[in-house]
C-alpha atoms as a PDB file:
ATOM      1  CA  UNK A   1       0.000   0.000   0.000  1.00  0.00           C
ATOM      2  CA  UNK A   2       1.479   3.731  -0.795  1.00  0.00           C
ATOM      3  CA  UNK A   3       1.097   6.457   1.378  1.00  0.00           C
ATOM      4  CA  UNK A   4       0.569  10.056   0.049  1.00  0.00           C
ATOM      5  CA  UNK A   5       4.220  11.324   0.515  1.00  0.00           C
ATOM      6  CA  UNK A   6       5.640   8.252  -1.430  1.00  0.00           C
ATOM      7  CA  UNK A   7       2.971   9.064  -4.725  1.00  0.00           C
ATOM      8  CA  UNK A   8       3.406  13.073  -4.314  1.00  0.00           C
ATOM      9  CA  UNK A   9       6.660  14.004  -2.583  1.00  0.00           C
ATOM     10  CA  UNK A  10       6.938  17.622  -0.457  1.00  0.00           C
ATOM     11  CA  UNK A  11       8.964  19.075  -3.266  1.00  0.00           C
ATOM     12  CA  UNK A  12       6.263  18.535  -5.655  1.00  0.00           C
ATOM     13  CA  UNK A  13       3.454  20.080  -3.051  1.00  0.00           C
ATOM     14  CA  UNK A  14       6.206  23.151  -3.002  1.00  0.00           C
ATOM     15  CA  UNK A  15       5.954  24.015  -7.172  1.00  0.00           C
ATOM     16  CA  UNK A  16       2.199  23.647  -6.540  1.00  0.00           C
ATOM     17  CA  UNK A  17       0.252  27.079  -7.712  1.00  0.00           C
ATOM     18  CA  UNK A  18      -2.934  26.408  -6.829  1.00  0.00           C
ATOM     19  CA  UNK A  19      -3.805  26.814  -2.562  1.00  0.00           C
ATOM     20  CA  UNK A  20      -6.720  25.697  -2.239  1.00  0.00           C
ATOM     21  CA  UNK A  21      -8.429  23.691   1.032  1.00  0.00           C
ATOM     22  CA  UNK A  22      -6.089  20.785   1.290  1.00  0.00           C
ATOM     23  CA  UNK A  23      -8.156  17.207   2.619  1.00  0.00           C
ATOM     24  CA  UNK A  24      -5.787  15.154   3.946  1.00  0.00           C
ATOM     25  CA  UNK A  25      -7.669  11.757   4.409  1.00  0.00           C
ATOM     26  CA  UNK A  26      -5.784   8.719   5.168  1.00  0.00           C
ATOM     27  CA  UNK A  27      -5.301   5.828   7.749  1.00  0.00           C
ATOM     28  CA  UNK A  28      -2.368   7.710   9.241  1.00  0.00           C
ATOM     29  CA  UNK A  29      -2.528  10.636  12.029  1.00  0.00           C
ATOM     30  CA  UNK A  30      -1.575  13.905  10.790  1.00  0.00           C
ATOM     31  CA  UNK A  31      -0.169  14.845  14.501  1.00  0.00           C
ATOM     32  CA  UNK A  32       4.099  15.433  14.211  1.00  0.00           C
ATOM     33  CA  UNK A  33       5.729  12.948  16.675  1.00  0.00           C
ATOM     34  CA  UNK A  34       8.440  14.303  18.668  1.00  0.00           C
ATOM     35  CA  UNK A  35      11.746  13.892  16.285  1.00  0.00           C
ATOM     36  CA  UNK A  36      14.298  15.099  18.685  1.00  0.00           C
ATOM     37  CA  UNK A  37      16.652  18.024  17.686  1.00  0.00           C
ATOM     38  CA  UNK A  38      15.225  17.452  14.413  1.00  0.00           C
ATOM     39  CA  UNK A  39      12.483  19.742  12.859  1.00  0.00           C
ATOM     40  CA  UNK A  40       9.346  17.507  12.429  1.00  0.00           C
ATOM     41  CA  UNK A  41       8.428  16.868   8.739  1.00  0.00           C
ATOM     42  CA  UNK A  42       5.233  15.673   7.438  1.00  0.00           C
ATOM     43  CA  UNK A  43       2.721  16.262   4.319  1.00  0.00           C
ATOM     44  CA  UNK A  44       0.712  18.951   6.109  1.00  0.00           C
ATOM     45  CA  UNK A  45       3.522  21.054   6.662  1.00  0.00           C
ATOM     46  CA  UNK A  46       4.561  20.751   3.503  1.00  0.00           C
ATOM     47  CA  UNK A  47       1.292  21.979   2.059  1.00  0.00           C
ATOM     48  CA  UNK A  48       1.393  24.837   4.711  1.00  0.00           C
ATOM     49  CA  UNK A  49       5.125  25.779   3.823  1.00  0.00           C
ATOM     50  CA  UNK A  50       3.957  26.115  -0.171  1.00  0.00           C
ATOM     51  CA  UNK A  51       1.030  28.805   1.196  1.00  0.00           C
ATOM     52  CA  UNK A  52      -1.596  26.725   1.624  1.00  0.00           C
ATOM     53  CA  UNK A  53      -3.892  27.975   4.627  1.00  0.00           C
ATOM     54  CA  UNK A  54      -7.018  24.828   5.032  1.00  0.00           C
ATOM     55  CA  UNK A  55      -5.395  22.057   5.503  1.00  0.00           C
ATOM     56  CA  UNK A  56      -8.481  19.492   7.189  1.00  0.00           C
ATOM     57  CA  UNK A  57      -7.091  16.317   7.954  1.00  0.00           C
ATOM     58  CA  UNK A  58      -7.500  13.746  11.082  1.00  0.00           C
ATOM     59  CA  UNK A  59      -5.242  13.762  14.428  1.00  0.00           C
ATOM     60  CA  UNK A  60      -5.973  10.296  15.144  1.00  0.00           C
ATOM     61  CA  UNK A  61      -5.010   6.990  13.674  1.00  0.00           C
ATOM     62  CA  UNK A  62      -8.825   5.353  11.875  1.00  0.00           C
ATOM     63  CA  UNK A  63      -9.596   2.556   9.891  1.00  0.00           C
ATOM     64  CA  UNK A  64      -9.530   2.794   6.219  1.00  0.00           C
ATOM     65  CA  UNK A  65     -13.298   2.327   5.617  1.00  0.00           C
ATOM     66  CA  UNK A  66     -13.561   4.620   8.645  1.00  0.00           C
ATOM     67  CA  UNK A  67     -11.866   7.187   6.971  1.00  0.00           C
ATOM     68  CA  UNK A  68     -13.800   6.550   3.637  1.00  0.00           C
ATOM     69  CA  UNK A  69     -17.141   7.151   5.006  1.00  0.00           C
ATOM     70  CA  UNK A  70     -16.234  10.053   6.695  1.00  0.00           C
ATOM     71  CA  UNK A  71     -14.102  11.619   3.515  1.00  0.00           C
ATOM     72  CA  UNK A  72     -17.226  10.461   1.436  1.00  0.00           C
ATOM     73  CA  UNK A  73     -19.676  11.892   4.138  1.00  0.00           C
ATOM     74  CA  UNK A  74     -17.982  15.424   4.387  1.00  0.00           C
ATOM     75  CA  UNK A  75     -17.672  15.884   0.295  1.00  0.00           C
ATOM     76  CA  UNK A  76     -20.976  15.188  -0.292  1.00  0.00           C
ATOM     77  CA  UNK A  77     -22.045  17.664   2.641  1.00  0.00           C
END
């Protein structure tokens, strides 16, 4: 299974023109771990480093049809 950052790396979010609302639906938390001395680096703050300002994502880990329904649920809405 590929994860978003594998299929669309940071430095292609970066050349992006277009900032509009970002969704951000996935199996995987969108909260930053601690990474030590390290700046934390994720796909949000990618998307927020290139100007993008909605960025609506989960903070939690969920299930993949979890995640669906709710992703389907809040398009359709």
């Amino acid at each position: 299974m590929e994860v978003g950052h594998n299929i669309f790396p940071g430095i292609e979010i970066q050349k992006l023109e277009n900032h509009t609302a970002t969704f951000l639906m996935g199996c995987s938390g969108r909260s930053l771990p601690p990474n030590g001395k390290y700046t934390p680096q994720d796909t949000h703050l990618s998307y927020l480093s290139a100007g993008f300002l909605v960025i609506v994502s989960n903070l939690w880990e969920v299930t993949d049809n979890d995640i669906d329904r709710f992703g389907k649920a809040n398009l359709d809405a």
